[in-house]
C-alpha atoms as a PDB file:
ATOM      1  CA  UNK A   1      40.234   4.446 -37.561  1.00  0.00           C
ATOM      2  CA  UNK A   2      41.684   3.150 -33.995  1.00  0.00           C
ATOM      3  CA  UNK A   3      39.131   2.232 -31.918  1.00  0.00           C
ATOM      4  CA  UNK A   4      39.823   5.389 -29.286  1.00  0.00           C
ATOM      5  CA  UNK A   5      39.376   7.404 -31.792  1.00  0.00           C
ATOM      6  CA  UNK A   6      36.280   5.596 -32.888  1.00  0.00           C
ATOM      7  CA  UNK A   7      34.437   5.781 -29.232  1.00  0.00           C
ATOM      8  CA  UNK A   8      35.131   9.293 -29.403  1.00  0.00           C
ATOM      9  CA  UNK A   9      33.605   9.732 -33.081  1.00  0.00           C
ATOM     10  CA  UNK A  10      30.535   7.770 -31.737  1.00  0.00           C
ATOM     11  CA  UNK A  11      30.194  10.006 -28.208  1.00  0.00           C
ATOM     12  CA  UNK A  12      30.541  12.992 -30.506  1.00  0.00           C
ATOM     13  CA  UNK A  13      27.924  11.687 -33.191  1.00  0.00           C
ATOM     14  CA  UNK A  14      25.923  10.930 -30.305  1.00  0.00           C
ATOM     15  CA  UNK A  15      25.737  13.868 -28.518  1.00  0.00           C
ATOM     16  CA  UNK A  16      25.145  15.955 -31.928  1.00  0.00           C
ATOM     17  CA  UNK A  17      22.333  13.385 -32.555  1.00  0.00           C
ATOM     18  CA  UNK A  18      20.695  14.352 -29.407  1.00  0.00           C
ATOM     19  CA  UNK A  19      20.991  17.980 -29.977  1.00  0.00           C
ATOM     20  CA  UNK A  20      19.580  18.132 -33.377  1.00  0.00           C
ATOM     21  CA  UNK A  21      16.632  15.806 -32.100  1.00  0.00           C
ATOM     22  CA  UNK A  22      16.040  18.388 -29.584  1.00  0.00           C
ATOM     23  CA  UNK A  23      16.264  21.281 -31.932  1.00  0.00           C
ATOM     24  CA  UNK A  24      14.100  19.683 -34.305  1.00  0.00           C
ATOM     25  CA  UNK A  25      10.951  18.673 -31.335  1.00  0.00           C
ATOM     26  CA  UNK A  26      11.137  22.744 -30.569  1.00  0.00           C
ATOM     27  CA  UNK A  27      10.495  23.760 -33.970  1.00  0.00           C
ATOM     28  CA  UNK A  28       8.178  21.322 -33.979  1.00  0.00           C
ATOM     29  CA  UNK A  29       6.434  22.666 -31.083  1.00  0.00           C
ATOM     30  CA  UNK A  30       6.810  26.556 -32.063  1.00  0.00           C
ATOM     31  CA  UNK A  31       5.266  25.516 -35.412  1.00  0.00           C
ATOM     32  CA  UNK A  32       2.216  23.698 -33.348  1.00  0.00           C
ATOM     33  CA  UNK A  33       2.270  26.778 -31.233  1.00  0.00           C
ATOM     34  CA  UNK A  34       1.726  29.420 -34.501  1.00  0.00           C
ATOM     35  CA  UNK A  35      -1.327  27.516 -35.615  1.00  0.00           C
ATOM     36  CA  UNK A  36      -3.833  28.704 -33.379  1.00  0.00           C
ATOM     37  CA  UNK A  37      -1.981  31.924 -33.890  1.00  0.00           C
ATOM     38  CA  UNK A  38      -2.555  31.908 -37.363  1.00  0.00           C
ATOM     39  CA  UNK A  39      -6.217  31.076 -36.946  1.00  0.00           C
ATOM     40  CA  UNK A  40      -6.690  33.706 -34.335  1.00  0.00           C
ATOM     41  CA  UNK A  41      -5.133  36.418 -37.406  1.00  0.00           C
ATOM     42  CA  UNK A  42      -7.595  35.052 -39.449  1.00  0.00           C
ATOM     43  CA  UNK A  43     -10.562  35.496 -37.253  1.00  0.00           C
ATOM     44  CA  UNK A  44      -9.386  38.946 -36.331  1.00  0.00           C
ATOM     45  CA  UNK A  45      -8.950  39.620 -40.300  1.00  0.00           C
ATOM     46  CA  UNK A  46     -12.571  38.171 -41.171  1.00  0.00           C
ATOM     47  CA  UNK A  47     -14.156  41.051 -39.052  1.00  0.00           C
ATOM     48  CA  UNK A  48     -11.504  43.653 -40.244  1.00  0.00           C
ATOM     49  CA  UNK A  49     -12.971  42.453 -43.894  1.00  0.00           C
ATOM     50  CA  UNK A  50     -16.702  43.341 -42.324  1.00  0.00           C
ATOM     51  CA  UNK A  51     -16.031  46.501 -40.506  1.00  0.00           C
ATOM     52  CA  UNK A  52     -14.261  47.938 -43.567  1.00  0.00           C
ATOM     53  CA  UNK A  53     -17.257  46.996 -45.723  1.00  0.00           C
ATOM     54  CA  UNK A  54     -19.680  48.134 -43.334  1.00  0.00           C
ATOM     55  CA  UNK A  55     -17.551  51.581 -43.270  1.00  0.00           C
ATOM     56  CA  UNK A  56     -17.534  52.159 -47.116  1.00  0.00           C
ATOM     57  CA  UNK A  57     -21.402  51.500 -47.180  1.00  0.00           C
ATOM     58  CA  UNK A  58     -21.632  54.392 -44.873  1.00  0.00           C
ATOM     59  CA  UNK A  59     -18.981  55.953 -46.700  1.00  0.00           C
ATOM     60  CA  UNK A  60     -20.621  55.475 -49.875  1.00  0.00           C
ATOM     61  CA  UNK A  61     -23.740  56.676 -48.973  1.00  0.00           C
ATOM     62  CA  UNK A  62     -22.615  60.118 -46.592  1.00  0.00           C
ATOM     63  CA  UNK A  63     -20.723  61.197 -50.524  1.00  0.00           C
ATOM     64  CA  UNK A  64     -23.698  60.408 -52.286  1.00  0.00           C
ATOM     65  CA  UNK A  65     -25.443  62.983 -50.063  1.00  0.00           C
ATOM     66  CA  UNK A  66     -22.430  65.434 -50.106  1.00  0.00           C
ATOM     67  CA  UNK A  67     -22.713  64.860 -54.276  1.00  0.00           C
ATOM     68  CA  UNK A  68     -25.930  66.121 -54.300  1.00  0.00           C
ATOM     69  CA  UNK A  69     -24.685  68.917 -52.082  1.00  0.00           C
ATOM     70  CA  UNK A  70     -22.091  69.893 -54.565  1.00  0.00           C
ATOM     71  CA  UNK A  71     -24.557  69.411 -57.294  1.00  0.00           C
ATOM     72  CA  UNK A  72     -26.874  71.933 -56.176  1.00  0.00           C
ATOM     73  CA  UNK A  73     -23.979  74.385 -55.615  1.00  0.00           C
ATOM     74  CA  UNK A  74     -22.227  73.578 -58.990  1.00  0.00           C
ATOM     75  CA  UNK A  75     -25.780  74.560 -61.091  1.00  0.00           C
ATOM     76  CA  UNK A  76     -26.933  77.427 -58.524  1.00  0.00           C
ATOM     77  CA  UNK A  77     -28.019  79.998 -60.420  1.00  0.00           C
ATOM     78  CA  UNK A  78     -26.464  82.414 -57.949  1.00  0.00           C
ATOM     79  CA  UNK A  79     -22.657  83.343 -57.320  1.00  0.00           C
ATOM     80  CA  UNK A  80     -21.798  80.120 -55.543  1.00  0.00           C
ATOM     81  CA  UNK A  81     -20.600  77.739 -58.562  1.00  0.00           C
ATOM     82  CA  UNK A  82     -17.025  78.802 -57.127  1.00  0.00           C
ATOM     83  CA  UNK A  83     -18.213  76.845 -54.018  1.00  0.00           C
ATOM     84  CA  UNK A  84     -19.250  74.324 -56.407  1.00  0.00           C
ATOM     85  CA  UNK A  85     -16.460  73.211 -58.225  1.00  0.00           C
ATOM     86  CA  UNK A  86     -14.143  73.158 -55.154  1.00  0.00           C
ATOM     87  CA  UNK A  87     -17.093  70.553 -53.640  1.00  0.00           C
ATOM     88  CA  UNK A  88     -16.953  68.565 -56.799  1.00  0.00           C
ATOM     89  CA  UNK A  89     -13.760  68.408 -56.599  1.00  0.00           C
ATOM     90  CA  UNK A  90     -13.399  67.047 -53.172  1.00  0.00           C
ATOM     91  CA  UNK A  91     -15.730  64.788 -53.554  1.00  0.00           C
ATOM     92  CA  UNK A  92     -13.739  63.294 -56.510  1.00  0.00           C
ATOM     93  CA  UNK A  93     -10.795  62.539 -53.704  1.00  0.00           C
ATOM     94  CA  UNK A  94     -13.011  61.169 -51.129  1.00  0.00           C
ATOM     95  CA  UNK A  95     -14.442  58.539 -54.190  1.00  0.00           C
ATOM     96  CA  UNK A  96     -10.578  57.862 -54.675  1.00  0.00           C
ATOM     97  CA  UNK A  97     -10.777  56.872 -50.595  1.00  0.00           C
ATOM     98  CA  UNK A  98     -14.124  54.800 -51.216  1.00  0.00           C
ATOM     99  CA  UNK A  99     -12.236  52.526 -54.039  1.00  0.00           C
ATOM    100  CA  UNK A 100      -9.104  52.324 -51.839  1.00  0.00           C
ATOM    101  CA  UNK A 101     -11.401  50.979 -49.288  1.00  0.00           C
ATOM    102  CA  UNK A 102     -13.299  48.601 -51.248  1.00  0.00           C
ATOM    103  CA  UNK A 103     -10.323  47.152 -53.076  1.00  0.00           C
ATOM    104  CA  UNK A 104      -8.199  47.184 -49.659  1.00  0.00           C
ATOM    105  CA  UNK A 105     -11.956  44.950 -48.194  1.00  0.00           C
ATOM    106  CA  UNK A 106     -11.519  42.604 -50.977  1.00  0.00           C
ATOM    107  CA  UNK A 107      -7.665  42.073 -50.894  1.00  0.00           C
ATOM    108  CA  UNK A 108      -8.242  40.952 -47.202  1.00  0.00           C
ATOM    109  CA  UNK A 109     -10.637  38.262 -48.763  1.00  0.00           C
ATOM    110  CA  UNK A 110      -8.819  36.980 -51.652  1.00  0.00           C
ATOM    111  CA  UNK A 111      -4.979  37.454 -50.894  1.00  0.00           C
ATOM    112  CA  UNK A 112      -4.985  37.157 -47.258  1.00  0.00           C
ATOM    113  CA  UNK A 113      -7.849  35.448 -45.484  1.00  0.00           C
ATOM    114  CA  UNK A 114      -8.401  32.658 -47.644  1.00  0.00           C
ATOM    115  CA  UNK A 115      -4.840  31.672 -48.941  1.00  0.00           C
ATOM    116  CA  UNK A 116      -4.019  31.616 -45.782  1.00  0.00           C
ATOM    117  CA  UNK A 117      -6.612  29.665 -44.398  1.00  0.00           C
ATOM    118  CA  UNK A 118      -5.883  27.173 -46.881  1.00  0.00           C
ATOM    119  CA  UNK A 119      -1.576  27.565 -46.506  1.00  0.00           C
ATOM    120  CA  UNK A 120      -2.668  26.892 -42.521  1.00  0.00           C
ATOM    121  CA  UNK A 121      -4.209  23.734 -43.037  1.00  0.00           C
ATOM    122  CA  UNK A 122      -1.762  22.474 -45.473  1.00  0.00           C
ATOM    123  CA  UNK A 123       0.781  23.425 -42.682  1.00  0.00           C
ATOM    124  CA  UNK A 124      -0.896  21.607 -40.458  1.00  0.00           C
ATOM    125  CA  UNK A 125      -1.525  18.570 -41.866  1.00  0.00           C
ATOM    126  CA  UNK A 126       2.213  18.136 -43.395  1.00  0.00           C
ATOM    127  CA  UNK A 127       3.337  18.745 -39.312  1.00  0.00           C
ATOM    128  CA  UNK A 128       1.897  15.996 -38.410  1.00  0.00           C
ATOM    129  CA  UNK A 129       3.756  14.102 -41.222  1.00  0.00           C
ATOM    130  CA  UNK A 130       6.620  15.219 -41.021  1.00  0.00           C
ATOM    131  CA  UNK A 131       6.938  14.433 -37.063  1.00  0.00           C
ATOM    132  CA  UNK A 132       5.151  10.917 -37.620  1.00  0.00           C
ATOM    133  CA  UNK A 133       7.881  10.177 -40.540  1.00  0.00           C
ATOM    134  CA  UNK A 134      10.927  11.724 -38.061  1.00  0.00           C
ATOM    135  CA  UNK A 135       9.600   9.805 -35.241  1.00  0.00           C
ATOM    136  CA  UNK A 136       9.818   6.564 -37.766  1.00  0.00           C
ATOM    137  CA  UNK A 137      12.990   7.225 -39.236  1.00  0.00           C
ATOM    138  CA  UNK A 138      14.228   8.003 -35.674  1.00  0.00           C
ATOM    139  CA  UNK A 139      13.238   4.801 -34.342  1.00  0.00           C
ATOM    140  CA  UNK A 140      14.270   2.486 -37.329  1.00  0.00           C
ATOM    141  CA  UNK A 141      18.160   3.804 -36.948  1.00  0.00           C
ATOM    142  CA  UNK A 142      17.997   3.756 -33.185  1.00  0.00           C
ATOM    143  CA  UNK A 143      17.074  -0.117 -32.977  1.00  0.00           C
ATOM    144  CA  UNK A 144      19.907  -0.850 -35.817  1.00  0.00           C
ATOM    145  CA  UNK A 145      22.062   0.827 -33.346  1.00  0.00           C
ATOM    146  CA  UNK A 146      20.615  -1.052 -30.555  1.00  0.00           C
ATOM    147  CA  UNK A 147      20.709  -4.454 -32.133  1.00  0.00           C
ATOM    148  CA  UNK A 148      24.273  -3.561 -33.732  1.00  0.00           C
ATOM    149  CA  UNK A 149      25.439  -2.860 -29.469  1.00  0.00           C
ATOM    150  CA  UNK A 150      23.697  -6.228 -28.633  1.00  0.00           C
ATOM    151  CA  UNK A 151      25.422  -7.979 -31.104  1.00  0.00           C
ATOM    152  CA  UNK A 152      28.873  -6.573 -30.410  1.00  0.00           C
ATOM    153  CA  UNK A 153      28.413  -7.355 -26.482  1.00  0.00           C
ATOM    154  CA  UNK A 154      27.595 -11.014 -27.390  1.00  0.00           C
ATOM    155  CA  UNK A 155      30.597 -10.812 -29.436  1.00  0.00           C
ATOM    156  CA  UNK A 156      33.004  -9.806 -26.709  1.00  0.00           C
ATOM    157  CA  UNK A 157      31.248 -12.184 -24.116  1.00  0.00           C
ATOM    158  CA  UNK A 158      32.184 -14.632 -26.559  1.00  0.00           C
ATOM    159  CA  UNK A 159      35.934 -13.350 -27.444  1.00  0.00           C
ATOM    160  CA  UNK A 160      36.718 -13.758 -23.764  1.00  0.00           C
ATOM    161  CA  UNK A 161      35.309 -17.186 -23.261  1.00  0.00           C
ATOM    162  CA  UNK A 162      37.211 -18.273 -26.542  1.00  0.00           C
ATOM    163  CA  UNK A 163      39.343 -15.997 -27.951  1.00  0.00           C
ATOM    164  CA  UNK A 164      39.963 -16.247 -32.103  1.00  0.00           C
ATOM    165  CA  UNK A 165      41.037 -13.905 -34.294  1.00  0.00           C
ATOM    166  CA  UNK A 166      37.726 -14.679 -36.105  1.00  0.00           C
ATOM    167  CA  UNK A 167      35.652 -13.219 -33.720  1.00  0.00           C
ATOM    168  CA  UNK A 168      37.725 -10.191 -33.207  1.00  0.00           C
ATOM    169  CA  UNK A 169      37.764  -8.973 -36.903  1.00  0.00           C
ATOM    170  CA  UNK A 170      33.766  -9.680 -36.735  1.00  0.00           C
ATOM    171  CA  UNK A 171      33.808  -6.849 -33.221  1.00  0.00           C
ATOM    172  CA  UNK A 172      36.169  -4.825 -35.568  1.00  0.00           C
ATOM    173  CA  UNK A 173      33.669  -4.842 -38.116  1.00  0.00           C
ATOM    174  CA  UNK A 174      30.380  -4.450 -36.215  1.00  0.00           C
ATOM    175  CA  UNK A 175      32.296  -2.373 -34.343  1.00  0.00           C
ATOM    176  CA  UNK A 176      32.744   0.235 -37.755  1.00  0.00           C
ATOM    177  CA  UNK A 177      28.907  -0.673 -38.856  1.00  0.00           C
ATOM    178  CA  UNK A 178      28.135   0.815 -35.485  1.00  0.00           C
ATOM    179  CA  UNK A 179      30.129   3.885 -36.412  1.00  0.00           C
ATOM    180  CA  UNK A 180      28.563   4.081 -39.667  1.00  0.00           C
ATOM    181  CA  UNK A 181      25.320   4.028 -38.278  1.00  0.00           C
ATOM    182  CA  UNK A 182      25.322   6.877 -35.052  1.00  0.00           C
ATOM    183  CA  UNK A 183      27.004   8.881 -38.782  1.00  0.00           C
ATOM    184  CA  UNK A 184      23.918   8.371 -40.364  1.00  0.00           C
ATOM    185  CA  UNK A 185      21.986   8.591 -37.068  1.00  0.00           C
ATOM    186  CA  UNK A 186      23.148  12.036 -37.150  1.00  0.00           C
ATOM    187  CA  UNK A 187      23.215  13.432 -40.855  1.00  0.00           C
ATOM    188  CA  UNK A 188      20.087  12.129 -40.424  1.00  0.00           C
ATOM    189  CA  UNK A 189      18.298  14.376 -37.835  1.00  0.00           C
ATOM    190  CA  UNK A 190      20.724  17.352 -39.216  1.00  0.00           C
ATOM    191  CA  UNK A 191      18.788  17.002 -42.640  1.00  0.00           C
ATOM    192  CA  UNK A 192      15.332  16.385 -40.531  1.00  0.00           C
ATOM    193  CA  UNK A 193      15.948  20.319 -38.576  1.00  0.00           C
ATOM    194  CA  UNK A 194      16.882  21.664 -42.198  1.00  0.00           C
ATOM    195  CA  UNK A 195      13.394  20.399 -43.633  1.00  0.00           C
ATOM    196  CA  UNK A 196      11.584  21.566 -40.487  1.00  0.00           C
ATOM    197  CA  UNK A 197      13.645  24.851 -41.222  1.00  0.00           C
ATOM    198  CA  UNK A 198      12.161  25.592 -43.910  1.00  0.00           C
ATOM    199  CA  UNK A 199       8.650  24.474 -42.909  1.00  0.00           C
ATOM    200  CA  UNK A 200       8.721  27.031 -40.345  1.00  0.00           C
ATOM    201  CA  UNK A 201      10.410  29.905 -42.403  1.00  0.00           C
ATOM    202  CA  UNK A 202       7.724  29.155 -45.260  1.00  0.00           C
ATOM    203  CA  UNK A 203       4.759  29.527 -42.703  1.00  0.00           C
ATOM    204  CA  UNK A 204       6.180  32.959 -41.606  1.00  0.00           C
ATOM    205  CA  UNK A 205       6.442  34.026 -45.193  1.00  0.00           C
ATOM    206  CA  UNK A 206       3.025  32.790 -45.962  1.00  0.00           C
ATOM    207  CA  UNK A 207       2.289  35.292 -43.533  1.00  0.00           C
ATOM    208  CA  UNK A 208       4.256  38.287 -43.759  1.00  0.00           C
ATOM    209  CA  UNK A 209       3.930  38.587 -48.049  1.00  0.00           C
ATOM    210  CA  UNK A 210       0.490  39.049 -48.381  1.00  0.00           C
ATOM    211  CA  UNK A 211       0.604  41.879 -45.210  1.00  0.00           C
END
């Protein structure tokens, strides 16, 4: 590759670098963000959970009354059984409610409050690791490229006090090792927003399946 058409590769790579960097600190941040989102739903879930159980207790205990009602009416010795039987049999729906109720309490437990309690945390913790690890890998290929600039500049310092072919085909190949590395500088935060991606996009469907 001629070198013009290298510098431009390396602004290019350089500028995309930058950009995915960015992109990946703002999902970074919106993820950060959702947490106390997250454990605000959950809080707001927990006393759903009670209210509905305090409900069906009521619930519960205004049929057991209306059973008895319908009782009486079902074994009156008079001409009300009619009356009865159409109690009875509303009061079979309304225990059909009761159950919905009760099993709707207990899915808020067990397939929403605590999974994702537990799915939050686990988000949380691999955040943090998978910034700290970014912010490593970030900073290892930065000061290669660094050191690889520094040692290119001493280079051509040195090819203009003595000039050699030697220590041109040594810029010429720093010069591509540079290259190389703003490439891998840049597949390398493109991979980093894929994985973050995903993090995100898993935390909203942690969310949204058990809803």
């Amino acid at each position: 590759m001629e070198s013009f058409e290298m510098d431009v590769e390396c602004r290019r790579s350089i500028q995309d670098s930058k950009l995915m960097a960015g992109i990946f600190q703002n999902i970074v941040q919106d993820c950060k963000n959702l947490h106390p989102a997250v454990e605000n739903f959950l809080v707001q879930s927990s006393k759903l959970e009670s209210q509905i159980r305090s409900t069906v207790l009521t619930f519960s205990a205004f049929l057991d009354t209306f059973q008895q009602l319908a009782g009486r009416a079902d074994n009156t010795r008079g001409s009300s059984r009619d009356v009865g039987e159409c109690l009875t049999a509303l009061l079979n729906r309304q225990r059909s409610v009761e159950t919905s109720l009760r099993m709707f309490a207990s899915a808020i437990n067990t397939k929403l409050t605590n999974p994702l309690k537990n799915k939050n945390e686990d988000f949380k913790r691999k955040m943090i690791t998978m910034e700290k690890n970014h912010m490593k890998d970030f900073k290892m290929t930065r000061n290669g490229i660094k050191s690889k600039i520094v040692t290119i500049e001493r280079l051509r310092t040195k090819m203009k006090r003595q000039p050699s072919r030697c220590v041109l085909t040594q810029i010429e190949k720093n010069n591509c090792e540079l290259f190389t590395q703003y490439r891998v500088l840049e597949e390398q935060e493109r991979q980093a927003v894929k994985r973050i991606n995903v993090v995100e996009r898993t935390q909203f469907c942690a969310i949204a399946i058990p809803v």
